[in-house]
PDB file of N, CA and C in Angstrom:
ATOM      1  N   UNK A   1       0.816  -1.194   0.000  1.00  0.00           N
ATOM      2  CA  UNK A   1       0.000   0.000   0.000  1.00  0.00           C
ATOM      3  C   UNK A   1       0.850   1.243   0.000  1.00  0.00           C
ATOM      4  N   UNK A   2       0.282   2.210  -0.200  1.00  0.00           N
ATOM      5  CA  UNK A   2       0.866   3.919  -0.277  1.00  0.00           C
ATOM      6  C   UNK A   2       1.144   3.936   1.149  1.00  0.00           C
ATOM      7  N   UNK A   3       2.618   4.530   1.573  1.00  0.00           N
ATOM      8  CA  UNK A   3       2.870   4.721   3.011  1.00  0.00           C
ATOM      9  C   UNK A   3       2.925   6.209   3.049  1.00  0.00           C
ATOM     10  N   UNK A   4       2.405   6.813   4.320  1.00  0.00           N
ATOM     11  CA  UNK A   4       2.434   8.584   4.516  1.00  0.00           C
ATOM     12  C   UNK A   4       2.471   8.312   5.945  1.00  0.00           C
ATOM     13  N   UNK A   5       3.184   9.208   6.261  1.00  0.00           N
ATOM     14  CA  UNK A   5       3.757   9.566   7.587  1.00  0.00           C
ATOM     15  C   UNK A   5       3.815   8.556   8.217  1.00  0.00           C
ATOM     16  N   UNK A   6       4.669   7.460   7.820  1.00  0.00           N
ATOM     17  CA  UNK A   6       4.910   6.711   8.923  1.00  0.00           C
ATOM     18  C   UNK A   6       4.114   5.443   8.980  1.00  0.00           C
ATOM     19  N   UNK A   7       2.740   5.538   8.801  1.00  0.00           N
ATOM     20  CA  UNK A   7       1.524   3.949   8.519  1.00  0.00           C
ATOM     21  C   UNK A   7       1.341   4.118   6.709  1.00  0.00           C
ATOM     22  N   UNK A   8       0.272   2.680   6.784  1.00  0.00           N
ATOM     23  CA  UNK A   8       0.457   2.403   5.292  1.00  0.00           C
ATOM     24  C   UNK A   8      -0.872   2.962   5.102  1.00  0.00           C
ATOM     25  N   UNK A   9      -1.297   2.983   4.011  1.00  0.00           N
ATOM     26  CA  UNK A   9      -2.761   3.754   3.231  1.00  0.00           C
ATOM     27  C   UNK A   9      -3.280   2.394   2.464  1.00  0.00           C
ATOM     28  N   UNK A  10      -4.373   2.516   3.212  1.00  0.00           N
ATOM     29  CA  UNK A  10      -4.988   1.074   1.966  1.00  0.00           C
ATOM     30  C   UNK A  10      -5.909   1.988   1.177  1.00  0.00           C
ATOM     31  N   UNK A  11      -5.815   1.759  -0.308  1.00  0.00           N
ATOM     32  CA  UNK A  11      -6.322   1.964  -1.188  1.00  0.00           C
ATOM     33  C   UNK A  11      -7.645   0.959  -1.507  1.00  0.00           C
ATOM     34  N   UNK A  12      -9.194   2.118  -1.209  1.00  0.00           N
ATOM     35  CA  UNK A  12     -10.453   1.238  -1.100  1.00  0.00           C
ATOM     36  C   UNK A  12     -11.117   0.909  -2.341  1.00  0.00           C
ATOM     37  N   UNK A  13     -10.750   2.405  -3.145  1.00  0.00           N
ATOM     38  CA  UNK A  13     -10.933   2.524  -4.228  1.00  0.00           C
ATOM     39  C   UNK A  13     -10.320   3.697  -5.146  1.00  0.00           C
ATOM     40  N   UNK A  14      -9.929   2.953  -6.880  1.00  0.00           N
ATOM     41  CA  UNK A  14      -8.833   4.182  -7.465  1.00  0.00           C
ATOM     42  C   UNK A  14      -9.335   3.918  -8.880  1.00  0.00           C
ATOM     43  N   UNK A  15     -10.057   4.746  -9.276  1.00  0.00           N
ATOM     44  CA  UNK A  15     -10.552   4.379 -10.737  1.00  0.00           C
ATOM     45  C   UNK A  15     -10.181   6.009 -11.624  1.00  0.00           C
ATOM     46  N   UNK A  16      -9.670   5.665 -13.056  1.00  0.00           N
ATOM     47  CA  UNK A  16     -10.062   6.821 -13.428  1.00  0.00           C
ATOM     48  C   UNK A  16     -10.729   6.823 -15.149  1.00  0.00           C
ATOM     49  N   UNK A  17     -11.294   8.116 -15.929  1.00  0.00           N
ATOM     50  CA  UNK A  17     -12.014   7.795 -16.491  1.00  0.00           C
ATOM     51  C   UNK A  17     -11.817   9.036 -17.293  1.00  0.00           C
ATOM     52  N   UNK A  18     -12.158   8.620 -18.781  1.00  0.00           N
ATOM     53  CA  UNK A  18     -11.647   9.368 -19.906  1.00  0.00           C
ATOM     54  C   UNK A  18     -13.428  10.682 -19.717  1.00  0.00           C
ATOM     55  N   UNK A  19     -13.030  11.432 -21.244  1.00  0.00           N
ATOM     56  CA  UNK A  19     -13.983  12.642 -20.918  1.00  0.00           C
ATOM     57  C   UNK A  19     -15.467  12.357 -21.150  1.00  0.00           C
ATOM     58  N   UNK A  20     -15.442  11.160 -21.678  1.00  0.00           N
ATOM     59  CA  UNK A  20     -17.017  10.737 -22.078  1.00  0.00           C
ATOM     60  C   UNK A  20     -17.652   9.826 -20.807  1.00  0.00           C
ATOM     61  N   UNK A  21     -16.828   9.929 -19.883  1.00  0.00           N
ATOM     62  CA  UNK A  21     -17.145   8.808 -18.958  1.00  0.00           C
ATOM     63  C   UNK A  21     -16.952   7.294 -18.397  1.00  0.00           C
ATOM     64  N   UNK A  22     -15.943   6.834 -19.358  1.00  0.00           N
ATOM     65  CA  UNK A  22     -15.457   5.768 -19.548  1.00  0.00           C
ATOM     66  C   UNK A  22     -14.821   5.234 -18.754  1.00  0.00           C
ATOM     67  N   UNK A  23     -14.978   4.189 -17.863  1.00  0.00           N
ATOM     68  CA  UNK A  23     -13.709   3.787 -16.915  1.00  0.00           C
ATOM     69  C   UNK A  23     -12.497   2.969 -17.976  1.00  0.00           C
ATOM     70  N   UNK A  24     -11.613   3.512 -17.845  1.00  0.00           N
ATOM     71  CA  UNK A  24     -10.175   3.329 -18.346  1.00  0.00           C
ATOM     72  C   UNK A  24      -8.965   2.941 -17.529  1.00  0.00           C
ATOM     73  N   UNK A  25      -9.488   2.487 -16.141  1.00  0.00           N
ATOM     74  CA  UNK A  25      -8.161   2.372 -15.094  1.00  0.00           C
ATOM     75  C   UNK A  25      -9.518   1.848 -13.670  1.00  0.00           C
ATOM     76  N   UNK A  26      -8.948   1.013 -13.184  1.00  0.00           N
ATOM     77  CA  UNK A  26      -9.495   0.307 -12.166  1.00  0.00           C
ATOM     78  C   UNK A  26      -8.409  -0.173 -11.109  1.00  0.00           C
ATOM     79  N   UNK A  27      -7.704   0.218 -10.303  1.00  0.00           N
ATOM     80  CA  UNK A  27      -7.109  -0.204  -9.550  1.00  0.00           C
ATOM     81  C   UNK A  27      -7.513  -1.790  -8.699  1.00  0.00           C
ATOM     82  N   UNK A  28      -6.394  -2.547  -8.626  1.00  0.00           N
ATOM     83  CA  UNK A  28      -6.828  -4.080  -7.851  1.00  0.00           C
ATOM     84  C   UNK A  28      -5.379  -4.133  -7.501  1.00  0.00           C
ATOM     85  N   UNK A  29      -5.528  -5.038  -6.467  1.00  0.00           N
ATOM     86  CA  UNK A  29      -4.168  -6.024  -5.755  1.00  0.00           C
ATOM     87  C   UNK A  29      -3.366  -6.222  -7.036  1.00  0.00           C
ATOM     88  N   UNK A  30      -2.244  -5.624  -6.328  1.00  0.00           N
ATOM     89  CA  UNK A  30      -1.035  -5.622  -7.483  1.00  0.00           C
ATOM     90  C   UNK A  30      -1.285  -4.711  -8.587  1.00  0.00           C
ATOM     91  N   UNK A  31      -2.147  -4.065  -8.673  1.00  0.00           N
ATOM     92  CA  UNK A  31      -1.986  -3.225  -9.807  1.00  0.00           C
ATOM     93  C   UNK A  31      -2.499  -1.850  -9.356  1.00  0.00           C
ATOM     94  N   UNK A  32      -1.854  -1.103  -8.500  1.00  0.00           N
ATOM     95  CA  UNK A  32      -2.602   0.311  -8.413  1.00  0.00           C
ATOM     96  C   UNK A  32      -2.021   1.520  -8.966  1.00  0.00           C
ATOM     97  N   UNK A  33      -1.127   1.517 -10.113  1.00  0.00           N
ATOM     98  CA  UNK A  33      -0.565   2.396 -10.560  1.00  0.00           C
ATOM     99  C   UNK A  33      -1.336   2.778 -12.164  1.00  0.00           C
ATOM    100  N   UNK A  34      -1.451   3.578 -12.624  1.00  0.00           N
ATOM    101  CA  UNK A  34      -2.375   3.607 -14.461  1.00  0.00           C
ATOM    102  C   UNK A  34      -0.726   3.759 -14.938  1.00  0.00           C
ATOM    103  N   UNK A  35      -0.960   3.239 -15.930  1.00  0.00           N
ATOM    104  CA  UNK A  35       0.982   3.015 -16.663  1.00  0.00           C
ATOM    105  C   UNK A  35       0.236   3.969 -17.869  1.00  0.00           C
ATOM    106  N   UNK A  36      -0.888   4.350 -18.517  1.00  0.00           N
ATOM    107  CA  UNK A  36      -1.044   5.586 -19.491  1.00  0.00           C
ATOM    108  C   UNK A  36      -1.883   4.487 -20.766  1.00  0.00           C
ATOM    109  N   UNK A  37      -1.994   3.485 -20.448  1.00  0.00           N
ATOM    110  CA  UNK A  37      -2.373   2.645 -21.332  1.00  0.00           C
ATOM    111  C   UNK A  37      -4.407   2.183 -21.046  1.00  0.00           C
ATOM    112  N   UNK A  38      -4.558   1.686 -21.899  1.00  0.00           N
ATOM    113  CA  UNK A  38      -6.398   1.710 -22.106  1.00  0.00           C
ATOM    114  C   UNK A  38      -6.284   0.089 -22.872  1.00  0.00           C
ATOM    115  N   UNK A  39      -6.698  -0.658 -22.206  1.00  0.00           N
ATOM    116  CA  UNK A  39      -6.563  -2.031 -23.350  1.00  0.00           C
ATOM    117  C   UNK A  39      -4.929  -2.929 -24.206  1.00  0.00           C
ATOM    118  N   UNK A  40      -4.522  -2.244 -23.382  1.00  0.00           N
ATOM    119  CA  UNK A  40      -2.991  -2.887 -23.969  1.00  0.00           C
ATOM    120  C   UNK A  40      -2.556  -1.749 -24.779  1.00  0.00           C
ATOM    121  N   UNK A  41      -3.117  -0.164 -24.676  1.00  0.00           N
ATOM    122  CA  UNK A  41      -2.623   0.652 -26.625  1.00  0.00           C
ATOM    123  C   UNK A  41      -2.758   2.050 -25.023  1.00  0.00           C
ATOM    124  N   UNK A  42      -1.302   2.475 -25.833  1.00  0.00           N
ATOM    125  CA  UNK A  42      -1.617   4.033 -25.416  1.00  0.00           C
ATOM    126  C   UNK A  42      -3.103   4.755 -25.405  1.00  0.00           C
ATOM    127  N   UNK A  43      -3.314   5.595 -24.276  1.00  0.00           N
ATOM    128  CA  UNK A  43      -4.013   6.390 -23.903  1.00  0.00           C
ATOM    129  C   UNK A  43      -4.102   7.708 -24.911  1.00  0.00           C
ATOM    130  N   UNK A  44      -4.662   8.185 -25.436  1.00  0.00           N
ATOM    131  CA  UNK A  44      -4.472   9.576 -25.951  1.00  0.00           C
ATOM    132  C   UNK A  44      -4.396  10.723 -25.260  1.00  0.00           C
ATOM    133  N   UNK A  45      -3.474  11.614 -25.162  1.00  0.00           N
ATOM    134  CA  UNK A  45      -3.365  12.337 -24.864  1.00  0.00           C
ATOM    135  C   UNK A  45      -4.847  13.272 -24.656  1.00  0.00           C
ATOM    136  N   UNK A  46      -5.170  13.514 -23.540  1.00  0.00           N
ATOM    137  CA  UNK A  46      -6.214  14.351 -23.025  1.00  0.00           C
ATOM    138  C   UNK A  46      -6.598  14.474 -21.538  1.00  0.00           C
ATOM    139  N   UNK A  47      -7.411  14.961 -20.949  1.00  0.00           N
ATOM    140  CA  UNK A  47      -7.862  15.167 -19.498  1.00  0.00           C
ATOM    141  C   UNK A  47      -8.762  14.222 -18.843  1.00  0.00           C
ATOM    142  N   UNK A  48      -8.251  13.565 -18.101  1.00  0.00           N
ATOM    143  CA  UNK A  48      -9.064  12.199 -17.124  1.00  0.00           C
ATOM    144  C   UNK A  48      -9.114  12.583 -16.002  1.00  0.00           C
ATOM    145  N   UNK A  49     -10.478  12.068 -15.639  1.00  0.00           N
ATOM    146  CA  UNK A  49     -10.595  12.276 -14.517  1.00  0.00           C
ATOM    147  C   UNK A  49     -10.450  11.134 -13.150  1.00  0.00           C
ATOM    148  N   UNK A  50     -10.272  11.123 -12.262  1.00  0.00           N
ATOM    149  CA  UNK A  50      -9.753  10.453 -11.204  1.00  0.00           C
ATOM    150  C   UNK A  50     -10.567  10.243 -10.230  1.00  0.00           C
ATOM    151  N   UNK A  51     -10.643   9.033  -9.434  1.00  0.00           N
ATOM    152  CA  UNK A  51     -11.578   8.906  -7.892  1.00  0.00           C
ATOM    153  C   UNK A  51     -11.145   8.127  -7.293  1.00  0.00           C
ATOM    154  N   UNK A  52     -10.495   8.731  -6.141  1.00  0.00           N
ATOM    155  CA  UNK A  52      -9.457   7.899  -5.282  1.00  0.00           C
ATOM    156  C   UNK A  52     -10.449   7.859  -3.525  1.00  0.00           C
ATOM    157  N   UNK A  53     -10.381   7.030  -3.219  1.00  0.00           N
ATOM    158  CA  UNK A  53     -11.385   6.735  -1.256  1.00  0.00           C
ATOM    159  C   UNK A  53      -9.971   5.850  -0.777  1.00  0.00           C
ATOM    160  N   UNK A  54      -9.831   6.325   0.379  1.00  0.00           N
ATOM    161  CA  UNK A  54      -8.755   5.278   1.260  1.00  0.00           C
ATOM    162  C   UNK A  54      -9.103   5.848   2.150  1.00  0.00           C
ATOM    163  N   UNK A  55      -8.137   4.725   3.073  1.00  0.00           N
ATOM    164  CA  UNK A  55      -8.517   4.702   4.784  1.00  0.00           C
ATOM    165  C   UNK A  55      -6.737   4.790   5.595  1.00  0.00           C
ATOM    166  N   UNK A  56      -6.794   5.455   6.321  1.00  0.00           N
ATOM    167  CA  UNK A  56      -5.692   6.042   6.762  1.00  0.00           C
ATOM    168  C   UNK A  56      -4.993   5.056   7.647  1.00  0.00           C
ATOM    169  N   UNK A  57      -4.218   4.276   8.452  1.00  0.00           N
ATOM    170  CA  UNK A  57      -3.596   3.660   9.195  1.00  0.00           C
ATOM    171  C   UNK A  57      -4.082   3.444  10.650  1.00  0.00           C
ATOM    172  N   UNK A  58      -4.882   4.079  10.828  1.00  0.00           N
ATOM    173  CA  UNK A  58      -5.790   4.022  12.069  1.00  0.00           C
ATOM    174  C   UNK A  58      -6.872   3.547  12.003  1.00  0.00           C
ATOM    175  N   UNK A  59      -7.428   3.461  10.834  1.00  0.00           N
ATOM    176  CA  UNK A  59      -8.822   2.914  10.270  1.00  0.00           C
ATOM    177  C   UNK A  59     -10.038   3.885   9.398  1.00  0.00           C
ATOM    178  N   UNK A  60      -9.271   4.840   9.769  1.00  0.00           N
ATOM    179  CA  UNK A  60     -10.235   5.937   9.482  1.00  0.00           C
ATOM    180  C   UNK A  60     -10.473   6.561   8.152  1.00  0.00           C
ATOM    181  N   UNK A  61     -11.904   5.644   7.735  1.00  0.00           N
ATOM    182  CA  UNK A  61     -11.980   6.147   6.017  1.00  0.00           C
ATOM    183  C   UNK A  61     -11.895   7.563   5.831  1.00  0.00           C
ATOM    184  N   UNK A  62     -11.167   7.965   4.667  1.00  0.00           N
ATOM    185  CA  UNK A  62     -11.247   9.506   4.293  1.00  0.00           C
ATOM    186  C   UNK A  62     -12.634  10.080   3.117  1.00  0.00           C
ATOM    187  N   UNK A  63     -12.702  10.774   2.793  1.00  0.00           N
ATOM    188  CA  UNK A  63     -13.696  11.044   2.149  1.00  0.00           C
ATOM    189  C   UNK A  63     -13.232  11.190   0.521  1.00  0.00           C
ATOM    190  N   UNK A  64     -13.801  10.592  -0.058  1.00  0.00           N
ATOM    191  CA  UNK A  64     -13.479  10.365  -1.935  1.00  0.00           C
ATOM    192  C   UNK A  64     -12.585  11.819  -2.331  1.00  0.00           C
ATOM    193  N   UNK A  65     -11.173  11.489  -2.488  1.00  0.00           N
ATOM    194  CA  UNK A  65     -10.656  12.609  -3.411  1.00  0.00           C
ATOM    195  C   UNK A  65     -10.757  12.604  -5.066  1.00  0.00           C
ATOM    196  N   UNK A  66     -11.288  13.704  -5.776  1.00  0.00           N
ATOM    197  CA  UNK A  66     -11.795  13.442  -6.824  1.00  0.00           C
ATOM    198  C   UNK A  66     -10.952  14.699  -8.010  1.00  0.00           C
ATOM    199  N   UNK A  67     -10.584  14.773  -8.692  1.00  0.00           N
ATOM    200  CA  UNK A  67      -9.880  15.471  -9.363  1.00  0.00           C
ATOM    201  C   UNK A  67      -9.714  15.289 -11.212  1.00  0.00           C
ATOM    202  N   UNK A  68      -9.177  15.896 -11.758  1.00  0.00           N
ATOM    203  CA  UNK A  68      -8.281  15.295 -13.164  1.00  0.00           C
ATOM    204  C   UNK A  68      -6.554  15.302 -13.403  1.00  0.00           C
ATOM    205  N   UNK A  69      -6.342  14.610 -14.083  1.00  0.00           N
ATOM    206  CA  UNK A  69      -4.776  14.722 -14.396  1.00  0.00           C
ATOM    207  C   UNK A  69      -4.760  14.996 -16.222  1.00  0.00           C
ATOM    208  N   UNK A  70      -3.534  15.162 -16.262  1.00  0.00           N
ATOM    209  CA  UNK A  70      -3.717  15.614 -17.979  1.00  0.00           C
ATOM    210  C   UNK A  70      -2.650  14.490 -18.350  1.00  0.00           C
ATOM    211  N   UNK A  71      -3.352  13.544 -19.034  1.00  0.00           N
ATOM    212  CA  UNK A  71      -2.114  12.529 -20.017  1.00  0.00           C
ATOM    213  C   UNK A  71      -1.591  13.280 -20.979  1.00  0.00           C
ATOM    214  N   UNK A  72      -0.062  13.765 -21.385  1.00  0.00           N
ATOM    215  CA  UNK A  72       0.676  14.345 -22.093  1.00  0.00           C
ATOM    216  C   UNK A  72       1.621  13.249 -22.692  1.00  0.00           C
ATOM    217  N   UNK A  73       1.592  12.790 -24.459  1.00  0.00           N
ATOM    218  CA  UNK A  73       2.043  12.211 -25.348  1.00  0.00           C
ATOM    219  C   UNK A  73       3.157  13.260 -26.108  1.00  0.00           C
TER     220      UNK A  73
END
């Protein structure tokens, strides 16, 4: 898991999703990183959006961080 300050971060949920709505990235055991890829084929360059929920080292769920990142080719 993601470690911050010291405890680990379990990741509850990490999905992200192209501009039409599409889930394109699903985070699971062993795989929580997006490598830029959609189906085995580069991603196109454009703005995705992101939805990350975890629970902090104490137990304590956080509330859905939700954002975009910009894939740059």
């Amino acid at each position: 898991g993601l470690v911050l300050l010291g405890g680990e971060v379990e990741i509850i949920e990490f999905t992200i999703y192209n501009r039409w709505g599409q889930k394109v990235f699903e985070a699971e055991p062993g795989k929580t990183v997006w490598d830029g890829t959609v189906d085995g084929k580069e991603a196109p360059s454009d703005v995705y959006v992101f939805y990350l929920q975890y629970r902090l080292p104490n137990g304590a769920a956080q509330e859905p961080v939700k954002g975009e990142v910009t894939l740059l080719r």
